[in-house]
N, C-alpha and C. Protein backbone atom coordinates (compact mmCIF):
# COMPACT_ATOMS: atom_id res chain seq x y z
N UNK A 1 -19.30 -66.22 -5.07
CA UNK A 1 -17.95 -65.70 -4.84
C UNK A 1 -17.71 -64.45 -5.67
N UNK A 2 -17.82 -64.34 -6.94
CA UNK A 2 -17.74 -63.36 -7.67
C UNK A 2 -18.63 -61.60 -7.27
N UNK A 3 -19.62 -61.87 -6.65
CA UNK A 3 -20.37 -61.10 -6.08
C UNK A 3 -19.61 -60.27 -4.96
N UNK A 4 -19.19 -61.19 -4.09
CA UNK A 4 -18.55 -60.86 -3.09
C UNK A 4 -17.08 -59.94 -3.43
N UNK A 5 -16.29 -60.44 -4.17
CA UNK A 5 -15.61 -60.26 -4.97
C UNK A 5 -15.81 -58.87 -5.64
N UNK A 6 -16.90 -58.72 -6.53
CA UNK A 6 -17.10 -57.17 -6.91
C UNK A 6 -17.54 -56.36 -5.57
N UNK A 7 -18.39 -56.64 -4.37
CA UNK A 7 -18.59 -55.80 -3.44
C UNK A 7 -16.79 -55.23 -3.01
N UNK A 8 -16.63 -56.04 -2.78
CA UNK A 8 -15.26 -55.60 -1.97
C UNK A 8 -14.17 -54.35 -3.04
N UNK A 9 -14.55 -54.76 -4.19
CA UNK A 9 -13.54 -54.58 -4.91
C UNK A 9 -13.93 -52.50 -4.94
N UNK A 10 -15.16 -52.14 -4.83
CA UNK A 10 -15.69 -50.62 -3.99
C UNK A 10 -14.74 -50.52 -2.95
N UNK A 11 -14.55 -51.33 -2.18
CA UNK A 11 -13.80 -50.95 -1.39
C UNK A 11 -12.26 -50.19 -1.33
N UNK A 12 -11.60 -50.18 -2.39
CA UNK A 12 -10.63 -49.73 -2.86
C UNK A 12 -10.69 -48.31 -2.66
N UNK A 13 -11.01 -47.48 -3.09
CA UNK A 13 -11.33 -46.11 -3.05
C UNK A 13 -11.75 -45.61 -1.81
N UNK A 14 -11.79 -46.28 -0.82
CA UNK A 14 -11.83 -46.13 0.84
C UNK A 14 -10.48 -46.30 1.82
N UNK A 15 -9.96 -47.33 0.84
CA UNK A 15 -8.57 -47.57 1.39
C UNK A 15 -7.24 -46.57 0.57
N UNK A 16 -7.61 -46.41 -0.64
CA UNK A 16 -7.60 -45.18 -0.99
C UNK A 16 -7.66 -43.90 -0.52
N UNK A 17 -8.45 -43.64 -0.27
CA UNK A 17 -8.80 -42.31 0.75
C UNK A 17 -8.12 -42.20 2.10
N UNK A 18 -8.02 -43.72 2.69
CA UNK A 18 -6.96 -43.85 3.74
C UNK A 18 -5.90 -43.36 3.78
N UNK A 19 -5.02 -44.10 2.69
CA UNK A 19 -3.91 -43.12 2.15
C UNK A 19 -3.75 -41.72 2.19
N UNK A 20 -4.22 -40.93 1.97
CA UNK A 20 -4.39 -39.83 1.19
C UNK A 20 -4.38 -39.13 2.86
N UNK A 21 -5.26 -39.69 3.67
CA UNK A 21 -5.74 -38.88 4.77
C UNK A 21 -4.07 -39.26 5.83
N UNK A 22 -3.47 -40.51 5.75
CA UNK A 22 -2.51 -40.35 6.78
C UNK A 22 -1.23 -39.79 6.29
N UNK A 23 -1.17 -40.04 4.81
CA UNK A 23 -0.29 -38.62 4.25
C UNK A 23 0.03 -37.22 4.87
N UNK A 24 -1.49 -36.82 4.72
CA UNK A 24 -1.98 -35.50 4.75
C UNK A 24 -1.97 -34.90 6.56
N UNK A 25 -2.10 -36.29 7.27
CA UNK A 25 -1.74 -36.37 8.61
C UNK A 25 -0.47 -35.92 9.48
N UNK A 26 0.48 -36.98 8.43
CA UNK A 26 1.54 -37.48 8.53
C UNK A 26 2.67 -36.41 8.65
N UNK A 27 2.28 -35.46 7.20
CA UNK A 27 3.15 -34.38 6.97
C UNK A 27 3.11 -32.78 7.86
N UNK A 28 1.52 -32.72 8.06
CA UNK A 28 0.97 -32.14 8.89
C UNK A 28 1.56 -32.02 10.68
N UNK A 29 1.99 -33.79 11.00
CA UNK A 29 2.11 -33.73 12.16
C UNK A 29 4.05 -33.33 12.29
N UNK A 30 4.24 -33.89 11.41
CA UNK A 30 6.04 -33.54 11.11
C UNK A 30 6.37 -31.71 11.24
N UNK A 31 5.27 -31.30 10.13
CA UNK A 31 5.51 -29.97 10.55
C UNK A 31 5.16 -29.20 11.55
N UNK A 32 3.74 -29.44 12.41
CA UNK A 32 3.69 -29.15 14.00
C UNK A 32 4.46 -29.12 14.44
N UNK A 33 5.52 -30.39 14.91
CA UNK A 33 6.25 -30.81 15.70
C UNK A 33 8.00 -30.89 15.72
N UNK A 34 8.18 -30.06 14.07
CA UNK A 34 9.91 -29.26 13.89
C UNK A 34 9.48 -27.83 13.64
N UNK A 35 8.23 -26.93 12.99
CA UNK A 35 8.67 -26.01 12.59
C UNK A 35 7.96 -25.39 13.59
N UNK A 36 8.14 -23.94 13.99
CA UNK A 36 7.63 -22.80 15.72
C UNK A 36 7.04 -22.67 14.16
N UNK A 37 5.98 -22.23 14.71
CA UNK A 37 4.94 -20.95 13.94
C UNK A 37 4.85 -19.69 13.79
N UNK A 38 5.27 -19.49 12.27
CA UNK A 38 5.41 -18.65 11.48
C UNK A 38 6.91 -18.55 10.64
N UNK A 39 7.51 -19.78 11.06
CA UNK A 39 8.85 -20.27 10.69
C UNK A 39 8.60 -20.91 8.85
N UNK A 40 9.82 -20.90 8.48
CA UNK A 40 9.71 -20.53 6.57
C UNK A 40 10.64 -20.90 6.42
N UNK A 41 11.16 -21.84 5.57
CA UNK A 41 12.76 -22.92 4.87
C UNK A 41 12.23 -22.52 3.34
N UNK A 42 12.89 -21.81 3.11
CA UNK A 42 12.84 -21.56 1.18
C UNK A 42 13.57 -22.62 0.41
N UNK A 43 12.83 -23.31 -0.06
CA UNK A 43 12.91 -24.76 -1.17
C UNK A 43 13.98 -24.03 -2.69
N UNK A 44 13.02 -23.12 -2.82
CA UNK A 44 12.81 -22.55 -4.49
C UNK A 44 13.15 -21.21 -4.48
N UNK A 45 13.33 -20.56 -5.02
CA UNK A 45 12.66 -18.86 -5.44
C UNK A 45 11.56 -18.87 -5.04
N UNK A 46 10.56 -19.39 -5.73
CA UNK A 46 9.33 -19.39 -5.76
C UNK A 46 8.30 -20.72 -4.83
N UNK A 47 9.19 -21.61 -3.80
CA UNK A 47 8.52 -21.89 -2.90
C UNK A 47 9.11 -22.47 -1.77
N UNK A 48 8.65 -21.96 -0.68
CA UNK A 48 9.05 -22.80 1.17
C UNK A 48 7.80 -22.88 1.85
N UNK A 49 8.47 -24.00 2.57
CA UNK A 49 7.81 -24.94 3.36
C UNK A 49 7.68 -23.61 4.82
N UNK A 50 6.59 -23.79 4.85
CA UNK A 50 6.14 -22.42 5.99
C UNK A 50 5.21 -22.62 7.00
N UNK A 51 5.24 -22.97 8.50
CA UNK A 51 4.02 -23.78 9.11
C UNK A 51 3.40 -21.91 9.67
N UNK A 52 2.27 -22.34 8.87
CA UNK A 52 1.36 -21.44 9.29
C UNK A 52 -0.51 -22.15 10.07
N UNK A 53 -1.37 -21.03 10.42
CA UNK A 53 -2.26 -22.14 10.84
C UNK A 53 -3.59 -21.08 10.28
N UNK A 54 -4.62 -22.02 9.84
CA UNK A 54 -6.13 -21.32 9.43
C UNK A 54 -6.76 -21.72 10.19
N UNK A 55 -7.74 -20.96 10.78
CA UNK A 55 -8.83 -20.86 11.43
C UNK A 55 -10.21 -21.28 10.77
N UNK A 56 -9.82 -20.66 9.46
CA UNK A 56 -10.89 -20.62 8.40
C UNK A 56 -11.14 -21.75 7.02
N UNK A 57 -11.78 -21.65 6.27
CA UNK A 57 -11.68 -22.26 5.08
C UNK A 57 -10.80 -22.10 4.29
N UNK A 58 -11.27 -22.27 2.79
CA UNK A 58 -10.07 -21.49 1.75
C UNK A 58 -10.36 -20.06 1.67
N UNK A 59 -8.51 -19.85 1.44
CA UNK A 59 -8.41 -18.40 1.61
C UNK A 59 -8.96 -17.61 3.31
N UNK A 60 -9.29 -18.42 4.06
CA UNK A 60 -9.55 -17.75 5.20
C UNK A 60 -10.85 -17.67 5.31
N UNK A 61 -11.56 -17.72 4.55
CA UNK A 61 -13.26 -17.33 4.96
C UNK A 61 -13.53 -18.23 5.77
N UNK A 62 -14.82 -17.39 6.21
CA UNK A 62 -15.67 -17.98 7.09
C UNK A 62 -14.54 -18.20 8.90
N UNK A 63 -13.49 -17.62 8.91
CA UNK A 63 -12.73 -17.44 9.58
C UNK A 63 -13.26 -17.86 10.97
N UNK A 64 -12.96 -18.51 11.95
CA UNK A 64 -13.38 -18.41 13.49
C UNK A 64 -14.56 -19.60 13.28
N UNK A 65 -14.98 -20.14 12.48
CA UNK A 65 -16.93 -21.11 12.31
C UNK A 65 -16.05 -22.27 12.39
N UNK A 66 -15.21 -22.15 13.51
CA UNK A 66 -14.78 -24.00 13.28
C UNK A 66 -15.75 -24.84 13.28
N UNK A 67 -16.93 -24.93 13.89
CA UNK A 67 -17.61 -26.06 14.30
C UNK A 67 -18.59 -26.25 12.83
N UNK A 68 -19.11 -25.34 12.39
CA UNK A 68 -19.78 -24.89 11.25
C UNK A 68 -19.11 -25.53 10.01
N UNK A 69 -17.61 -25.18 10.02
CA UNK A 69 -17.01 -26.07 8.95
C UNK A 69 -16.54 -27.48 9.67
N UNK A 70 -16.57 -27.85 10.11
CA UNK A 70 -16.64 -28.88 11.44
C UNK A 70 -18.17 -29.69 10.35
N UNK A 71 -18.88 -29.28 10.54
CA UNK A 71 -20.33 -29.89 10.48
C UNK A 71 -20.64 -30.07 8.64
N UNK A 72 -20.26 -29.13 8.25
CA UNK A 72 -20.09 -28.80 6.41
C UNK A 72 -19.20 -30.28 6.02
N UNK A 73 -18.17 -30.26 6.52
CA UNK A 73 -16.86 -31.48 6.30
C UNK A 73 -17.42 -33.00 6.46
N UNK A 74 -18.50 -32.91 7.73
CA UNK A 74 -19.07 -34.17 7.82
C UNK A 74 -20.36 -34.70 7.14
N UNK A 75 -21.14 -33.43 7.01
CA UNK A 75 -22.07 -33.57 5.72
C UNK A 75 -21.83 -34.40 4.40
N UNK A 76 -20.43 -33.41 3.92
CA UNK A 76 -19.78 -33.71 2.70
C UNK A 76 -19.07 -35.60 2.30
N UNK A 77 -18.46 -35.47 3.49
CA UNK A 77 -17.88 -36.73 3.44
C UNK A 77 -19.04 -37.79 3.91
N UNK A 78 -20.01 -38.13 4.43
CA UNK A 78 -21.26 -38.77 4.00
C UNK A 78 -21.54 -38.87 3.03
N UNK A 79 -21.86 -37.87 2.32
CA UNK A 79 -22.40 -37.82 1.02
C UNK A 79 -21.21 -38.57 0.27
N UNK A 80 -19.93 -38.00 -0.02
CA UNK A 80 -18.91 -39.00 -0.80
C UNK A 80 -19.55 -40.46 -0.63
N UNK A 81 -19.43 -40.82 0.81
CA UNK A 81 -19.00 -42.44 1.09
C UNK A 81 -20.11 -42.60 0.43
N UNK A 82 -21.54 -42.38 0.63
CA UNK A 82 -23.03 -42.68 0.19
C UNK A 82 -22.42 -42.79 -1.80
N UNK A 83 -21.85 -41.80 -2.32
CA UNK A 83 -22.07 -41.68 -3.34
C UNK A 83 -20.44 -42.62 -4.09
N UNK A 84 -19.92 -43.14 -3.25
CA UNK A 84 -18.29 -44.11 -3.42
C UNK A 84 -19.20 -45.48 -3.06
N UNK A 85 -20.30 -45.96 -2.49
CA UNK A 85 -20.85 -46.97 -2.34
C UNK A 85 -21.69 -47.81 -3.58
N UNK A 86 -22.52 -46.29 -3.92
CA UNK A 86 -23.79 -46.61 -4.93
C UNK A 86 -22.64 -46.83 -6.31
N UNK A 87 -21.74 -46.06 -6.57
CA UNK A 87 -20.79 -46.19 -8.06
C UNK A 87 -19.39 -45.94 -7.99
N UNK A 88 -18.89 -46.96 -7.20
CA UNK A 88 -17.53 -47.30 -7.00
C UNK A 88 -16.82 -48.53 -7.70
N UNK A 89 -17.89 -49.19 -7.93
CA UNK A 89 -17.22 -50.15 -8.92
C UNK A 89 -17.54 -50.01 -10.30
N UNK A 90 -18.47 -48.91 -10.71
CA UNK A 90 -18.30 -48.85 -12.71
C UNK A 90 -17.67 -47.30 -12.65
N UNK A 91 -17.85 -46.23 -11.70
CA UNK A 91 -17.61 -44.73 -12.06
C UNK A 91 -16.01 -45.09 -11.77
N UNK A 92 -15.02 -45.13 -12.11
CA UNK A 92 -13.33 -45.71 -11.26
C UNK A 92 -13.13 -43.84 -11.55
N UNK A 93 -12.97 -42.77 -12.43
CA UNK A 93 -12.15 -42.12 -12.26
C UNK A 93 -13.33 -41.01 -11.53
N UNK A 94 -14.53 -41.40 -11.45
CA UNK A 94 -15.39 -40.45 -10.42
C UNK A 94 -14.96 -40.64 -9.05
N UNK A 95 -14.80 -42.36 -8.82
CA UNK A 95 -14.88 -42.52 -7.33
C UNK A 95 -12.99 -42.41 -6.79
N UNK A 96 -12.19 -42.41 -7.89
CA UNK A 96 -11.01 -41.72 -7.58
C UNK A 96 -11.16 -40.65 -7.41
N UNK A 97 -11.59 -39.22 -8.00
CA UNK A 97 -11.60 -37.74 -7.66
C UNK A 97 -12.58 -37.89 -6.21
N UNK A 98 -13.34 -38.61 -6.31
CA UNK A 98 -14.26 -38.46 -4.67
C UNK A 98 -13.16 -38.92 -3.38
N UNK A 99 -12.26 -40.14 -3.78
CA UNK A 99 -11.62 -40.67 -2.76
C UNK A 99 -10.76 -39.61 -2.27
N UNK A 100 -10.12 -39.06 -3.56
CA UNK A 100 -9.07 -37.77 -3.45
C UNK A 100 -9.54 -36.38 -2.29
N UNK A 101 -10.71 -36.02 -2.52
CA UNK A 101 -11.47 -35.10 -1.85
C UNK A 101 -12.14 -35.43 -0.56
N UNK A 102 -12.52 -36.65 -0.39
CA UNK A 102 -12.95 -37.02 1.24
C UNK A 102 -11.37 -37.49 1.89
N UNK A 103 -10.19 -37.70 1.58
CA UNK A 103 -9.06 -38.20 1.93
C UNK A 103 -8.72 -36.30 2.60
N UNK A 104 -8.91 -35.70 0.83
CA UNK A 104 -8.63 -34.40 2.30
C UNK A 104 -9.24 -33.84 3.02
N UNK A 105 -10.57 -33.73 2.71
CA UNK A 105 -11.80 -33.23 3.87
C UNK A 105 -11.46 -33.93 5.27
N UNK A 106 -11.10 -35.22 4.95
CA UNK A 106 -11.40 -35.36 6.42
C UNK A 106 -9.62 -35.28 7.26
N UNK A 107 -8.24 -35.22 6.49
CA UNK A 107 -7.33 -34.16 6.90
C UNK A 107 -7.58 -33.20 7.72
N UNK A 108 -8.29 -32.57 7.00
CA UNK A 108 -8.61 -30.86 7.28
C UNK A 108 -9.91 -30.70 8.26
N UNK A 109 -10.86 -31.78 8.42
CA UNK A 109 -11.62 -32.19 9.34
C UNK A 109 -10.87 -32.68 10.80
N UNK A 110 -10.10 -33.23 10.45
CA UNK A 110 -9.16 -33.67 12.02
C UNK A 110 -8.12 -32.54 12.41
N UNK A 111 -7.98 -31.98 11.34
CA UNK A 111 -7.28 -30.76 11.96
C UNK A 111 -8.16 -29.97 12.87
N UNK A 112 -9.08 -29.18 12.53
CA UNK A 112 -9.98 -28.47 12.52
C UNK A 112 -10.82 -29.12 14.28
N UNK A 113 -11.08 -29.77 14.34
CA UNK A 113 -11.58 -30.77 15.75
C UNK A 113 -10.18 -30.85 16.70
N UNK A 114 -9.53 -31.23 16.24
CA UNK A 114 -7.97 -31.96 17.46
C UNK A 114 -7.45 -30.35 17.97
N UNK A 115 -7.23 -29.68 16.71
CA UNK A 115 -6.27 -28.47 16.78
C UNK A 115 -7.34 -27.25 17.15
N UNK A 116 -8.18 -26.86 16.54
CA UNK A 116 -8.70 -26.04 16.57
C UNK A 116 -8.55 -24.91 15.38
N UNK A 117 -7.49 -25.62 14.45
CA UNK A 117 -7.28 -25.07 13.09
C UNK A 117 -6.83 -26.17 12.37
N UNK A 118 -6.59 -25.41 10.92
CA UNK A 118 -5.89 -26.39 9.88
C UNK A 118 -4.16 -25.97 9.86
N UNK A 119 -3.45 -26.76 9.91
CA UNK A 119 -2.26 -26.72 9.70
C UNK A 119 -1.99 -26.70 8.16
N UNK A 120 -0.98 -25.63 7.57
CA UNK A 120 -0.93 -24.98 6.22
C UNK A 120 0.55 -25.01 6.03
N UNK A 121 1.12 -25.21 5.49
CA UNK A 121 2.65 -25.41 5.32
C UNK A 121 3.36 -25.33 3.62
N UNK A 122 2.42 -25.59 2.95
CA UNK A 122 3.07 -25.26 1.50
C UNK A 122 2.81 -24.12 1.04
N UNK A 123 3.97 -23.19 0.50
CA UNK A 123 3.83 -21.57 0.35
C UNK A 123 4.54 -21.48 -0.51
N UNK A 124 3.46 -20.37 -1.53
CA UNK A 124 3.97 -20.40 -3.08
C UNK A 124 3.94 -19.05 -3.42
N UNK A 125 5.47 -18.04 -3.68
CA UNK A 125 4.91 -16.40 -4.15
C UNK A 125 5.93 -16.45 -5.23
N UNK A 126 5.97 -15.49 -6.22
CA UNK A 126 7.13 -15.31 -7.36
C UNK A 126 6.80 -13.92 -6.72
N UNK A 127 7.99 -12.99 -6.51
CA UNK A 127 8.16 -11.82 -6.23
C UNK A 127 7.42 -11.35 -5.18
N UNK A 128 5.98 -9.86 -5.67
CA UNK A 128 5.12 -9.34 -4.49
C UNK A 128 4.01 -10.06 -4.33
N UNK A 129 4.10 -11.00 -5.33
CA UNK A 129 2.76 -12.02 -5.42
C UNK A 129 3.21 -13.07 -4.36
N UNK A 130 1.93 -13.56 -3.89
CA UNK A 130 2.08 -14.63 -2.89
C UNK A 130 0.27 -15.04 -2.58
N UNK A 131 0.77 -16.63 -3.07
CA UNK A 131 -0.42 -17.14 -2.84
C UNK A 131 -1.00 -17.96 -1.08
N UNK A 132 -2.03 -17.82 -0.92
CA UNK A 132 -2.22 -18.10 0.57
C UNK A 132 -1.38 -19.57 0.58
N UNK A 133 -1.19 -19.60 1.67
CA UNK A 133 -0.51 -20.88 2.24
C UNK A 133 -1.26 -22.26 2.44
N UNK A 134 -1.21 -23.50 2.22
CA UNK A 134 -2.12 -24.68 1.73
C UNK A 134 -1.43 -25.98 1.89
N UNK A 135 -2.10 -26.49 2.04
CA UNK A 135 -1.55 -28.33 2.51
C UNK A 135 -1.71 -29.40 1.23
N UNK A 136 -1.23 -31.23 1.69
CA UNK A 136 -1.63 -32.05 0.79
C UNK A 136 -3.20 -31.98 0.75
N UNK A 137 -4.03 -31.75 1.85
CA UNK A 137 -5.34 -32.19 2.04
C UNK A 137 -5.95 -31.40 1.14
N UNK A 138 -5.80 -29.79 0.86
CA UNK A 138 -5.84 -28.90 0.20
C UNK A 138 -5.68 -29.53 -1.14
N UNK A 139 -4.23 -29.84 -1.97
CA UNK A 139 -4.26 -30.41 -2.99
C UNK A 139 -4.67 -31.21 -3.30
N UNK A 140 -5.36 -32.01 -2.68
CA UNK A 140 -6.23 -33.53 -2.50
C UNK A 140 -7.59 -32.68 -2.95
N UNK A 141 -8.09 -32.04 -2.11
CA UNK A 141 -9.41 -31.53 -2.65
C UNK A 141 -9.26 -31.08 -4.20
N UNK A 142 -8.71 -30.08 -4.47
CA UNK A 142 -8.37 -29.26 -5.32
C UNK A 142 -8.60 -30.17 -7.08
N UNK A 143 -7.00 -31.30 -6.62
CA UNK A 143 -7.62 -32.37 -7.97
C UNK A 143 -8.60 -33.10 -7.75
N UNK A 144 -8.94 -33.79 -6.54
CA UNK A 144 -10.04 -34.28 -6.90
C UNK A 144 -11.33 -33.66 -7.18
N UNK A 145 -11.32 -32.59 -7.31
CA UNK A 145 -12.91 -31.43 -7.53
C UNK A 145 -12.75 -31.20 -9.21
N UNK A 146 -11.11 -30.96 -9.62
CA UNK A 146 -11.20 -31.07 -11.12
C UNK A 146 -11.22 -32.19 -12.20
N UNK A 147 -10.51 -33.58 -11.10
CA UNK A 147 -10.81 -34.77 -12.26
C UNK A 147 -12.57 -34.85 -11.75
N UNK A 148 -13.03 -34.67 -10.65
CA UNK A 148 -14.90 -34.96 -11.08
C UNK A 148 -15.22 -34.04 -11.94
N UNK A 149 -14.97 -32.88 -12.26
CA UNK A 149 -15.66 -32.12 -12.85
C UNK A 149 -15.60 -32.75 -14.93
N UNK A 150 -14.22 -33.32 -14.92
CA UNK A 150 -13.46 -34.35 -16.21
C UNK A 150 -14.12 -35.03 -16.01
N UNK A 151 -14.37 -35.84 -15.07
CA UNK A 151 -15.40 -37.21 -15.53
C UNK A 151 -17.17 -36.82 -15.33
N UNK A 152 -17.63 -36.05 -15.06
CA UNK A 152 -18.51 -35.56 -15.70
C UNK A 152 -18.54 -35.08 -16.94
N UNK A 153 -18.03 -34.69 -17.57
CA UNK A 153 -18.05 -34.35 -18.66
C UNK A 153 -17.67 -34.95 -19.89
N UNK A 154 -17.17 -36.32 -19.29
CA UNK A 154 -16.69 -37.31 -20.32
C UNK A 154 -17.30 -38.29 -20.43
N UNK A 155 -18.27 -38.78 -19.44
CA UNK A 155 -19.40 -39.33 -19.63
C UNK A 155 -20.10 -39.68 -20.86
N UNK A 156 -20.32 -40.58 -20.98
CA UNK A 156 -20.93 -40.68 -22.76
C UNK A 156 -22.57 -41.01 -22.10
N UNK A 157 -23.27 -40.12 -22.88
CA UNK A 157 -24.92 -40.12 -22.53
C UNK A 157 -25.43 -41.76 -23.28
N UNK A 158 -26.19 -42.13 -22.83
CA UNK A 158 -26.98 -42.74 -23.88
C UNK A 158 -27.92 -42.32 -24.59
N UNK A 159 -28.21 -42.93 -25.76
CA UNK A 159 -28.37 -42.06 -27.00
C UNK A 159 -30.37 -42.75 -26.38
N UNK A 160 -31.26 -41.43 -27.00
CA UNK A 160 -32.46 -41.75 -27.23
C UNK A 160 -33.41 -42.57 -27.75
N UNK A 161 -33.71 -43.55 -27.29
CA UNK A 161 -34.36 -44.37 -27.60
C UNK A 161 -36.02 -44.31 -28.46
């Protein structure tokens, strides 16, 4: 029983990632479906909700390679699940930053297939500055790429034998 018990308990960080992805869905499909495109509700000074759409990656690159980042997204998120399987039950704040980052890959993966872009809606400028426009799935990647990079590095080695 206990066995069984720790298998499952990996499982968390999948259902996890669930979350994260119908969020990222969720908000995505709300803004399709009230805001016309290229339409902008100013929150802040410094930020509104703006449905815009990418073709491309971050920042736009690689612009027009839907299928290419299409194929990159599914690579990636293999590799997560492969690597949320092997150390999901001792790595917890690795296989949290992984859950965080395949939750939005694959967001931005269903965008990217259904739509033919990513839907972008959070928009951030103070004055002539203005940063590109970006989603939860986006911020999903984003921390989860910096808490892995924290739990790599906090890692305690074992000492030489």
């Amino acid at each position: 029983m206990k066995l069984c018990f720790a298998k499952a308990k990996g499982l968390i960080w999948l259902v996890f990632t669930a979350v994260v992805l119908i969020t990222d869905l969720a908000t995505k499909f709300y803004i399709h479906h009230t805001f016309y495109y290229g339409e902008s509700v100013r929150l802040l000074n410094f930020f509104s909700i703006s449905y815009y759409r990418n073709t491309g990656a971050a920042f736009s690159i690689l612009e027009g390679q839907r299928w290419l980042l299409a194929a990159v997204a599914i690579i990636i998120s293999l590799l997560i699940i492969y690597m949320l399987y092997k150390n999901g039950r001792t790595k917890k704040l690795e296989s949290f930053s992984l859950a965080l980052v395949l939750g939005g890959a694959l967001g931005n993966l269903f965008d990217r297939i259904y739509h033919g872009f990513v839907i972008d809606f959070l928009d951030v400028n103070f004055g002539s500055w203005h940063y590109p426009t970006f989603n939860l799935a986006d911020c999903a990647i984003c921390v989860g790429i910096v808490l892995f990079i924290f739990a790599g590095y906090n890692t305690r080695k074992e000492p030489k034998k």
